[in-house]
PDB file of N, CA and C in Angstrom:
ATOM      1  N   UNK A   1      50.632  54.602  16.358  1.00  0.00           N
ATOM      2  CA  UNK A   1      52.031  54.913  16.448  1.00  0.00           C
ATOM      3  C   UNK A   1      52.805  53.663  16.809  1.00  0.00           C
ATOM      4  N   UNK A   2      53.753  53.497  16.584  1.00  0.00           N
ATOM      5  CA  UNK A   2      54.782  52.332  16.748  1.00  0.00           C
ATOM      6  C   UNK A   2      55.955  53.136  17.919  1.00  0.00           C
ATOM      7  N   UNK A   3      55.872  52.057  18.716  1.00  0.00           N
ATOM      8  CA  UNK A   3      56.983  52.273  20.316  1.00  0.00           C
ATOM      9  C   UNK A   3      58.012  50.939  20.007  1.00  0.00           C
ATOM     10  N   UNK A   4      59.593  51.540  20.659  1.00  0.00           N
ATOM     11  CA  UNK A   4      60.363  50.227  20.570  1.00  0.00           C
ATOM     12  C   UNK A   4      60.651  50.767  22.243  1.00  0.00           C
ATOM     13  N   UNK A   5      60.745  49.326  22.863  1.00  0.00           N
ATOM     14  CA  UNK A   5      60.955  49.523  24.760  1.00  0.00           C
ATOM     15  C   UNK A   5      62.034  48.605  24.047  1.00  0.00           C
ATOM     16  N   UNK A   6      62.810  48.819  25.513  1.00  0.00           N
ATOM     17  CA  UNK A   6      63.614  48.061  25.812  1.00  0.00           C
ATOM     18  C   UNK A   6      64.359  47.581  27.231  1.00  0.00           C
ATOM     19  N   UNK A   7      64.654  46.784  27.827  1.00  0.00           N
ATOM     20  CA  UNK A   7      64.673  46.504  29.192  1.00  0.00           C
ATOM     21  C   UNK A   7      66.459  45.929  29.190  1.00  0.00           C
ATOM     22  N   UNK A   8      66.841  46.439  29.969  1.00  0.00           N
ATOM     23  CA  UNK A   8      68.309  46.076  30.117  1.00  0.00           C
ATOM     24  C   UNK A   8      68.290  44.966  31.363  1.00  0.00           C
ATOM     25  N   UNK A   9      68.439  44.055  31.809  1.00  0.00           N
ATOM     26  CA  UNK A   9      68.076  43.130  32.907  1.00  0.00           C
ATOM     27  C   UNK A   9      69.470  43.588  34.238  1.00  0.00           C
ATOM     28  N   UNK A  10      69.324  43.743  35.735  1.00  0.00           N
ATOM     29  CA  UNK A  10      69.909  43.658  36.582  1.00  0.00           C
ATOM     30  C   UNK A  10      71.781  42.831  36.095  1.00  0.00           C
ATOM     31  N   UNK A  11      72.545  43.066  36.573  1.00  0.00           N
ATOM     32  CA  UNK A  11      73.725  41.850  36.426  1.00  0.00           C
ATOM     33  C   UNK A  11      73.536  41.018  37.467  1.00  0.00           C
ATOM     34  N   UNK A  12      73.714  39.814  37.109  1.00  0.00           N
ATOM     35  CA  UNK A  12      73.453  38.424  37.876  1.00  0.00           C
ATOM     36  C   UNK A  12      71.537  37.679  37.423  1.00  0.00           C
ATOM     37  N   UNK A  13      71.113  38.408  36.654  1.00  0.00           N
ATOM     38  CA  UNK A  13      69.640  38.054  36.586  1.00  0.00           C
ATOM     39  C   UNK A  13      69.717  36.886  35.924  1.00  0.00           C
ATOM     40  N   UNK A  14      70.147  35.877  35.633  1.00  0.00           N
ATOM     41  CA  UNK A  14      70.451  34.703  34.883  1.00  0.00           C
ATOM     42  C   UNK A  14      68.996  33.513  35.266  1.00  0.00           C
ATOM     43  N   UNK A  15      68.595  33.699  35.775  1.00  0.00           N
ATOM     44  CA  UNK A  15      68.020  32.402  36.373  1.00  0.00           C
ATOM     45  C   UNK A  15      66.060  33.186  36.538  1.00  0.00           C
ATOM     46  N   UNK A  16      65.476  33.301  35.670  1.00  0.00           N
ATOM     47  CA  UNK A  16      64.450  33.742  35.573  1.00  0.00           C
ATOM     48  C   UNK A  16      63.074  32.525  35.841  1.00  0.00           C
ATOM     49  N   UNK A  17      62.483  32.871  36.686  1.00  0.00           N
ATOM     50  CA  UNK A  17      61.201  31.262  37.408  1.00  0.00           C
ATOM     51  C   UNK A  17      60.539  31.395  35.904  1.00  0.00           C
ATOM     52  N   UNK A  18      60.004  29.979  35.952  1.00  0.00           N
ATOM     53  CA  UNK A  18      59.180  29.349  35.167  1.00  0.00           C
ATOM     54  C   UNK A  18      58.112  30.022  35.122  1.00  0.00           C
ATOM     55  N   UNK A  19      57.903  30.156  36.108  1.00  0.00           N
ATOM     56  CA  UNK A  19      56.172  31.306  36.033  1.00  0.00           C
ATOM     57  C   UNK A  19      56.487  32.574  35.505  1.00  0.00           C
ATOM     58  N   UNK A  20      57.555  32.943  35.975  1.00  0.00           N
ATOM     59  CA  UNK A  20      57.770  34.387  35.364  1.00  0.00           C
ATOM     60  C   UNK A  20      57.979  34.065  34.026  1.00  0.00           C
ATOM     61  N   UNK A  21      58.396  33.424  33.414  1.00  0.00           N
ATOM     62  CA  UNK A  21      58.606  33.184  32.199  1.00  0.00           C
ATOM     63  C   UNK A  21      56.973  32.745  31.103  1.00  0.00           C
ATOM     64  N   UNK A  22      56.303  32.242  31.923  1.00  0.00           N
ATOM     65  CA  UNK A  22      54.857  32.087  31.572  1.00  0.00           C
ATOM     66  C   UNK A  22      53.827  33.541  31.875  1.00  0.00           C
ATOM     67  N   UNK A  23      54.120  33.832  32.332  1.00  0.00           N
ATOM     68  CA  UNK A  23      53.802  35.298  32.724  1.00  0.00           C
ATOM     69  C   UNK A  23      54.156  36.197  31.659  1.00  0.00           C
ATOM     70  N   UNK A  24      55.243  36.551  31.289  1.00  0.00           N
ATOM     71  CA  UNK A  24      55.804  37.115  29.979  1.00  0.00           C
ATOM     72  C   UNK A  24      55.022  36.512  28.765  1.00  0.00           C
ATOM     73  N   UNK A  25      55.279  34.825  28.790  1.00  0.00           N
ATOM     74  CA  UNK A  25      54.404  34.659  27.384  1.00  0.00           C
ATOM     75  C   UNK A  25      53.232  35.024  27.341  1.00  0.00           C
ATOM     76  N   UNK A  26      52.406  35.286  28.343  1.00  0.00           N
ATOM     77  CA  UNK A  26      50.632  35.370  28.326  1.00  0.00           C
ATOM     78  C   UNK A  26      50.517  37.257  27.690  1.00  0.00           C
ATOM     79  N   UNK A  27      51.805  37.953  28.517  1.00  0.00           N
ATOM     80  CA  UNK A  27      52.123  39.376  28.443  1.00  0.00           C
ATOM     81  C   UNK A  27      52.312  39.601  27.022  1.00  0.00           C
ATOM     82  N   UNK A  28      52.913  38.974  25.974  1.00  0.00           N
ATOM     83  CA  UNK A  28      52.923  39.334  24.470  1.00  0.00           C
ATOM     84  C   UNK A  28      52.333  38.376  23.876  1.00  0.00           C
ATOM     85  N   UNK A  29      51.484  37.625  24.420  1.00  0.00           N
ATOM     86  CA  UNK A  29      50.710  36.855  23.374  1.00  0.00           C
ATOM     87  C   UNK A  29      49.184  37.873  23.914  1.00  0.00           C
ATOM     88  N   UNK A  30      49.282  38.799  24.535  1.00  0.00           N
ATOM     89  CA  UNK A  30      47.760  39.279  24.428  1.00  0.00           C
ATOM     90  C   UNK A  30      47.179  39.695  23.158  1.00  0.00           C
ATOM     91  N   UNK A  31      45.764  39.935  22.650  1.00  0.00           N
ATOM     92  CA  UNK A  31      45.855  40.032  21.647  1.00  0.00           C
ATOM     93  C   UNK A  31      45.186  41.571  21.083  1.00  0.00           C
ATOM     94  N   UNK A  32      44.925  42.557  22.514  1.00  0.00           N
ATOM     95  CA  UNK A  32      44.603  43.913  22.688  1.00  0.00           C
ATOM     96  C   UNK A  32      45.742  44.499  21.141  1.00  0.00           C
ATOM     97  N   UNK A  33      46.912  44.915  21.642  1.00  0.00           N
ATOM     98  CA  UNK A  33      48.252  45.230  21.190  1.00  0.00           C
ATOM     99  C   UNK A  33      48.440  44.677  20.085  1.00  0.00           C
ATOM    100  N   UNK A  34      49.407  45.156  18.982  1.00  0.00           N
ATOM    101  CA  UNK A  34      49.829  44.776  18.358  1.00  0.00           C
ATOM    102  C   UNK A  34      51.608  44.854  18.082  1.00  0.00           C
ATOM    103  N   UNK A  35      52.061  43.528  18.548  1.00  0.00           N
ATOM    104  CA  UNK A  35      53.206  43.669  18.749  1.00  0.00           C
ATOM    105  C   UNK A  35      54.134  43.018  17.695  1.00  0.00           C
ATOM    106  N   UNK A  36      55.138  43.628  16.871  1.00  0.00           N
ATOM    107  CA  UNK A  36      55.694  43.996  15.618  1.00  0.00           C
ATOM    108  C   UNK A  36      57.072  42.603  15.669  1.00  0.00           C
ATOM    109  N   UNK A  37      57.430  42.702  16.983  1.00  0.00           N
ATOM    110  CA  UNK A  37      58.438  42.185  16.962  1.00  0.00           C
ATOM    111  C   UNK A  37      58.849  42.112  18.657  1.00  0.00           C
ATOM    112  N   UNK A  38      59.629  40.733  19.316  1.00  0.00           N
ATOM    113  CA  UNK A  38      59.725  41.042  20.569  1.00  0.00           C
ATOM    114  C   UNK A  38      61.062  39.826  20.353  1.00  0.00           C
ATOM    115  N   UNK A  39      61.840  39.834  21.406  1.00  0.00           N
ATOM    116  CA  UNK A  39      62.895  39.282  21.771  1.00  0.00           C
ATOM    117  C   UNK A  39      63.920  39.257  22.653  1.00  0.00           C
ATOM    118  N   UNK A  40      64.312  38.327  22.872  1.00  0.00           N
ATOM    119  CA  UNK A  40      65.957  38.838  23.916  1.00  0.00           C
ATOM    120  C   UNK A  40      67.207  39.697  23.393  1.00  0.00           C
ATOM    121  N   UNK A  41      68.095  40.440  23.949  1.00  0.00           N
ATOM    122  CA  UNK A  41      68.820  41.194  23.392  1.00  0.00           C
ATOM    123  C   UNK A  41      69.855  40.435  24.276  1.00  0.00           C
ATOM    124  N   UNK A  42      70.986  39.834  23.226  1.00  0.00           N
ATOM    125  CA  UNK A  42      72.331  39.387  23.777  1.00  0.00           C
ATOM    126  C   UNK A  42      73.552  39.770  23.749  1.00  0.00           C
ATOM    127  N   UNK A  43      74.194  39.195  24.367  1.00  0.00           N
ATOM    128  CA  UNK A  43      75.591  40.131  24.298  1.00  0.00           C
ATOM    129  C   UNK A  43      76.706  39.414  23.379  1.00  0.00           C
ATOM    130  N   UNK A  44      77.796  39.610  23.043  1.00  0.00           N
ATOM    131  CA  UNK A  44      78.813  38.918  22.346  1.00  0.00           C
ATOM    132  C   UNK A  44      79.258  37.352  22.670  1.00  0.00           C
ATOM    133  N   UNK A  45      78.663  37.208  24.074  1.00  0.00           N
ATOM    134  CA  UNK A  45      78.825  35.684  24.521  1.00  0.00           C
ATOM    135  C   UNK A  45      77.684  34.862  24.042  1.00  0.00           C
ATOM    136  N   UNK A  46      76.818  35.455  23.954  1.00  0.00           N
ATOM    137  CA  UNK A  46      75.059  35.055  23.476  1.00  0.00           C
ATOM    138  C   UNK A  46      74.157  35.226  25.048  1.00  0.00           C
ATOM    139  N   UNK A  47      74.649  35.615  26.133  1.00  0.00           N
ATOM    140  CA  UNK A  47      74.050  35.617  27.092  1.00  0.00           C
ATOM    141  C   UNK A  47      72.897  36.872  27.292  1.00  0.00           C
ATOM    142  N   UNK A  48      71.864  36.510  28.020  1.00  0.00           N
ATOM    143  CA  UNK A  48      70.377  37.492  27.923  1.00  0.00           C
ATOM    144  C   UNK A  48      70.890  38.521  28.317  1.00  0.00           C
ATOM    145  N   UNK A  49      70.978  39.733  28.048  1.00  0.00           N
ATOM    146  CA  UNK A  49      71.207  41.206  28.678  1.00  0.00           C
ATOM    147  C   UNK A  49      69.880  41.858  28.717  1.00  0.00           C
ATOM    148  N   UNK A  50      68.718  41.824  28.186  1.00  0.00           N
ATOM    149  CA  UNK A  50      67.825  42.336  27.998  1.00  0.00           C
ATOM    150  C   UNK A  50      66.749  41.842  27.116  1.00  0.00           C
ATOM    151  N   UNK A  51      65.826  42.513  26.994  1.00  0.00           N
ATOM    152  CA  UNK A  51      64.409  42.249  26.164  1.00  0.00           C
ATOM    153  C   UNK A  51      63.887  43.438  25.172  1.00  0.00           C
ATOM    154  N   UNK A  52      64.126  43.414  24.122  1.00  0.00           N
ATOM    155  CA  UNK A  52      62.695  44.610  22.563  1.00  0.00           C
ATOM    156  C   UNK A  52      61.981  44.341  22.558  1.00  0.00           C
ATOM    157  N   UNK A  53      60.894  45.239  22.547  1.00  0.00           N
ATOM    158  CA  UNK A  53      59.837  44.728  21.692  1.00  0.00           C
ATOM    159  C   UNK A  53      59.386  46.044  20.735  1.00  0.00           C
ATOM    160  N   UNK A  54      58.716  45.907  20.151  1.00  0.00           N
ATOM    161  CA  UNK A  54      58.215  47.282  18.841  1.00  0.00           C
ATOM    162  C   UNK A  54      56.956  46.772  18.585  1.00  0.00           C
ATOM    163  N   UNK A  55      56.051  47.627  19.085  1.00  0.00           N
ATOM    164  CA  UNK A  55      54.450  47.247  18.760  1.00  0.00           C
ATOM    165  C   UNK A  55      54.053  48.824  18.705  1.00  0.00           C
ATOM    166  N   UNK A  56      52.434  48.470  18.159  1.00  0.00           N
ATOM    167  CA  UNK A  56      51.687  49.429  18.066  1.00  0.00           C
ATOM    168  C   UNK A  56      50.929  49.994  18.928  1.00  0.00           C
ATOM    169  N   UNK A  57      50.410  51.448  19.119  1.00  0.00           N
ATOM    170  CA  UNK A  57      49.609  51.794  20.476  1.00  0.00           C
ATOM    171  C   UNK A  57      49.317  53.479  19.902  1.00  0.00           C
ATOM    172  N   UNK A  58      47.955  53.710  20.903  1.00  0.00           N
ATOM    173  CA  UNK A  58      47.445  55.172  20.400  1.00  0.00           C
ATOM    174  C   UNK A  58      48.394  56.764  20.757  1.00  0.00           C
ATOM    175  N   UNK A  59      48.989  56.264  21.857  1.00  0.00           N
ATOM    176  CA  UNK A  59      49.445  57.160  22.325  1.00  0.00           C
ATOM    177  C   UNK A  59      50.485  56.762  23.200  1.00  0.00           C
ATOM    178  N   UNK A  60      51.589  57.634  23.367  1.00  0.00           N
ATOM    179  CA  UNK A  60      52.508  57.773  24.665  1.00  0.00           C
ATOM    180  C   UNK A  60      52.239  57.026  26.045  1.00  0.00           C
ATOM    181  N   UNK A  61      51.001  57.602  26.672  1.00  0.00           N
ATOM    182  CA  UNK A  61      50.937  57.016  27.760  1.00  0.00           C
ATOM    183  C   UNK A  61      50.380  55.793  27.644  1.00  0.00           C
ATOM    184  N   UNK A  62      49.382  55.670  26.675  1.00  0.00           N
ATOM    185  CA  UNK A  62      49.001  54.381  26.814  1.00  0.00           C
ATOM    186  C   UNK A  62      50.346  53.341  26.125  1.00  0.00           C
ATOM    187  N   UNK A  63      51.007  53.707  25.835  1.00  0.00           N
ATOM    188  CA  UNK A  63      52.229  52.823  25.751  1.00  0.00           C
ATOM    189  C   UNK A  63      52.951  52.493  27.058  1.00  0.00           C
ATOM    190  N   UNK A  64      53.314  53.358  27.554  1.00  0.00           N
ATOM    191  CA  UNK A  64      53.316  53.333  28.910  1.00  0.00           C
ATOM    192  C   UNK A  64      53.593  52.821  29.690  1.00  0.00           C
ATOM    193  N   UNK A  65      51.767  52.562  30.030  1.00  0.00           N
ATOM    194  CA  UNK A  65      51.040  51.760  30.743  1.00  0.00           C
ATOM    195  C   UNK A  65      50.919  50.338  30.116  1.00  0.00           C
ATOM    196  N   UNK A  66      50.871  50.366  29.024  1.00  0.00           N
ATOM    197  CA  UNK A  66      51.259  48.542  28.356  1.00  0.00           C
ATOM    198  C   UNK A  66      52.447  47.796  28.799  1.00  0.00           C
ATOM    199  N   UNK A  67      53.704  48.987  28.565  1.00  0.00           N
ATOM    200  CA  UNK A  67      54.792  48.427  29.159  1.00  0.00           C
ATOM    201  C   UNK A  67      55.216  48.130  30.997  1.00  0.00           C
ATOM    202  N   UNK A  68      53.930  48.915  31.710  1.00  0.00           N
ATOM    203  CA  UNK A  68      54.370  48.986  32.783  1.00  0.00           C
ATOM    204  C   UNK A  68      53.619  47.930  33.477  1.00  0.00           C
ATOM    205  N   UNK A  69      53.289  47.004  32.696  1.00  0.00           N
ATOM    206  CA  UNK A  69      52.519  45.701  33.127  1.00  0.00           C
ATOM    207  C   UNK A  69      53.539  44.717  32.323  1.00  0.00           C
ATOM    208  N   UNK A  70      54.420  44.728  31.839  1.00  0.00           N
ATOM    209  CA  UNK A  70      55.652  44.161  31.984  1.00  0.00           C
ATOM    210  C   UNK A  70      55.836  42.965  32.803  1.00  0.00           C
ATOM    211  N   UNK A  71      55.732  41.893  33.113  1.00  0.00           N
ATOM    212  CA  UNK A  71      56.308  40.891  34.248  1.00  0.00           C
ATOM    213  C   UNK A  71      57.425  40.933  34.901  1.00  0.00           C
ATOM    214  N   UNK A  72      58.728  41.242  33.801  1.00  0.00           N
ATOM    215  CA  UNK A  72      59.535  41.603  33.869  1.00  0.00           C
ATOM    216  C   UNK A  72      60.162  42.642  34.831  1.00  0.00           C
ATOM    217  N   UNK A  73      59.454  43.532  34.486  1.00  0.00           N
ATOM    218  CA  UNK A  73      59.584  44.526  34.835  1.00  0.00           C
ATOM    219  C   UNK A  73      58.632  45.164  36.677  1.00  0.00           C
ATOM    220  N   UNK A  74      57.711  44.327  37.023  1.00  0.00           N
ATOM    221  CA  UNK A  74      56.935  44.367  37.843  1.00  0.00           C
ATOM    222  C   UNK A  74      58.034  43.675  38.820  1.00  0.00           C
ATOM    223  N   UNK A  75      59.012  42.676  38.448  1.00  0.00           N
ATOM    224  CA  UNK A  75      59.486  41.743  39.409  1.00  0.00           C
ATOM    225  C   UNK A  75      60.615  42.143  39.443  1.00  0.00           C
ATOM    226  N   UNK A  76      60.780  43.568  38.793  1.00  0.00           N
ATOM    227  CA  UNK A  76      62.492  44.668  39.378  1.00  0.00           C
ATOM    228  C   UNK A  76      63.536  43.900  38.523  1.00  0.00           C
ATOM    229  N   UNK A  77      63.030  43.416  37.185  1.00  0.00           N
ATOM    230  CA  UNK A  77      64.773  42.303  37.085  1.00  0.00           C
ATOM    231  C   UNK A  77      65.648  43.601  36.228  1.00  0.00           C
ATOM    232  N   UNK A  78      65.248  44.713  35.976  1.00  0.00           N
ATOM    233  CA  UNK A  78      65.891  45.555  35.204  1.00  0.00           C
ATOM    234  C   UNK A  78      66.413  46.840  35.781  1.00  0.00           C
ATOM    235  N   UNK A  79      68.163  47.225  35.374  1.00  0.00           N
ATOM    236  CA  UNK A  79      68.348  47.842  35.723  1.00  0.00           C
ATOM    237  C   UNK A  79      68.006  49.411  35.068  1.00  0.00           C
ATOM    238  N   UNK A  80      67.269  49.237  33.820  1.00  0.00           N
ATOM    239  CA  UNK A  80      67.400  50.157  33.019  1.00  0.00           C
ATOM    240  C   UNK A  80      65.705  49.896  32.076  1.00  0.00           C
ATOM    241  N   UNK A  81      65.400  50.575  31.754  1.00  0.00           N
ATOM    242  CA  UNK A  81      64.377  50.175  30.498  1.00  0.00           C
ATOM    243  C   UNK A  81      63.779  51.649  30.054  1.00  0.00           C
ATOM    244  N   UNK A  82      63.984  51.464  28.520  1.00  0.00           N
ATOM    245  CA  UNK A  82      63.043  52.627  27.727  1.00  0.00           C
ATOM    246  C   UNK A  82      62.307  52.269  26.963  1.00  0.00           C
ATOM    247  N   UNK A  83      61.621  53.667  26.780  1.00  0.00           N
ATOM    248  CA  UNK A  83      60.724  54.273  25.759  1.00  0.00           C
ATOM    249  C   UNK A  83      60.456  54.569  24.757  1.00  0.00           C
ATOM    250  N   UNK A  84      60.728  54.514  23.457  1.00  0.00           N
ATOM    251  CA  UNK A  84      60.679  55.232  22.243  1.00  0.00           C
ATOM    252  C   UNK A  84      59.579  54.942  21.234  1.00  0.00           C
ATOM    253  N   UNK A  85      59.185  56.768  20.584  1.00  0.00           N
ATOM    254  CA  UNK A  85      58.644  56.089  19.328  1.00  0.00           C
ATOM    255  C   UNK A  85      59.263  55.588  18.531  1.00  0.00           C
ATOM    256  N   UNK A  86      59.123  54.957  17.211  1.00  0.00           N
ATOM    257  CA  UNK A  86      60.113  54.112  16.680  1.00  0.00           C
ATOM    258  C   UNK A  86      59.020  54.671  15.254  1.00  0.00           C
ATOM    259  N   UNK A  87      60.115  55.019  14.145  1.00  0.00           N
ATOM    260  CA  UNK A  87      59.894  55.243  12.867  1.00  0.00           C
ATOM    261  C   UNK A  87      60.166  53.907  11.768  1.00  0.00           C
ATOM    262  N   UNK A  88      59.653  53.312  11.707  1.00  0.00           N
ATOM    263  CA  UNK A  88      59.878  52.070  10.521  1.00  0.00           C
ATOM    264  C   UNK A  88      60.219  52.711   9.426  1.00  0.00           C
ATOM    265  N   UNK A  89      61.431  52.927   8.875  1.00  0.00           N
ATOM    266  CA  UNK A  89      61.609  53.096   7.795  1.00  0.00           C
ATOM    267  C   UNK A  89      61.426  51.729   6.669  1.00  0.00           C
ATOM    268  N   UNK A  90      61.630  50.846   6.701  1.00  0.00           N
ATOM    269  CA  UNK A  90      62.340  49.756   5.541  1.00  0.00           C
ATOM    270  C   UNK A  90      60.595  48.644   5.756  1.00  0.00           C
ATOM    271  N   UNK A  91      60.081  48.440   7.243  1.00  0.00           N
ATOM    272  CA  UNK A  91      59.010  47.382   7.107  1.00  0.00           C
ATOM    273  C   UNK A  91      58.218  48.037   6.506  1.00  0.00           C
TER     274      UNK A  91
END
């Protein structure tokens, strides 16, 4: 099944550590998952508001639990983040 998350980041989160940022890359470069597509989500200024990603996984929870090892997300920077299955129409 294909999941699209998405993480809305805290206001003021601008300034994200180097490690955390290496932490994230090790987090979607694993090679368990198969992840479709991942990125920052910006706003009309170009500034980070958030993070997508759309990968593959067996089930609900084990989606989950993929996302809930997050770096991101372990270190509270979000005020918001979901869940969805995601239907590819067009890829």
């Amino acid at each position: 099944m294909l999941y699209a998350w998405m993480g809305f980041l805290k206001p003021g989160t601008d300034d994200i550590s180097p490690s955390l940022q290496v932490d994230a890359t090790d987090f979607l470069s694993q090679p368990l998952i198969t992840i479709r597509a991942a990125g920052p989500l910006r706003d009309e200024s170009g500034k980070r508001v958030g993070m997508m990603m759309v990968f593959e996984h067996d089930s609900r929870d084990a989606a989950e639990a993929f996302v809930g090892d997050s770096p991101y997300l372990r270190a509270d920077l979000y005020a918001d983040h979901r869940l969805y299955e995601f239907e590819d129409e067009i890829g």
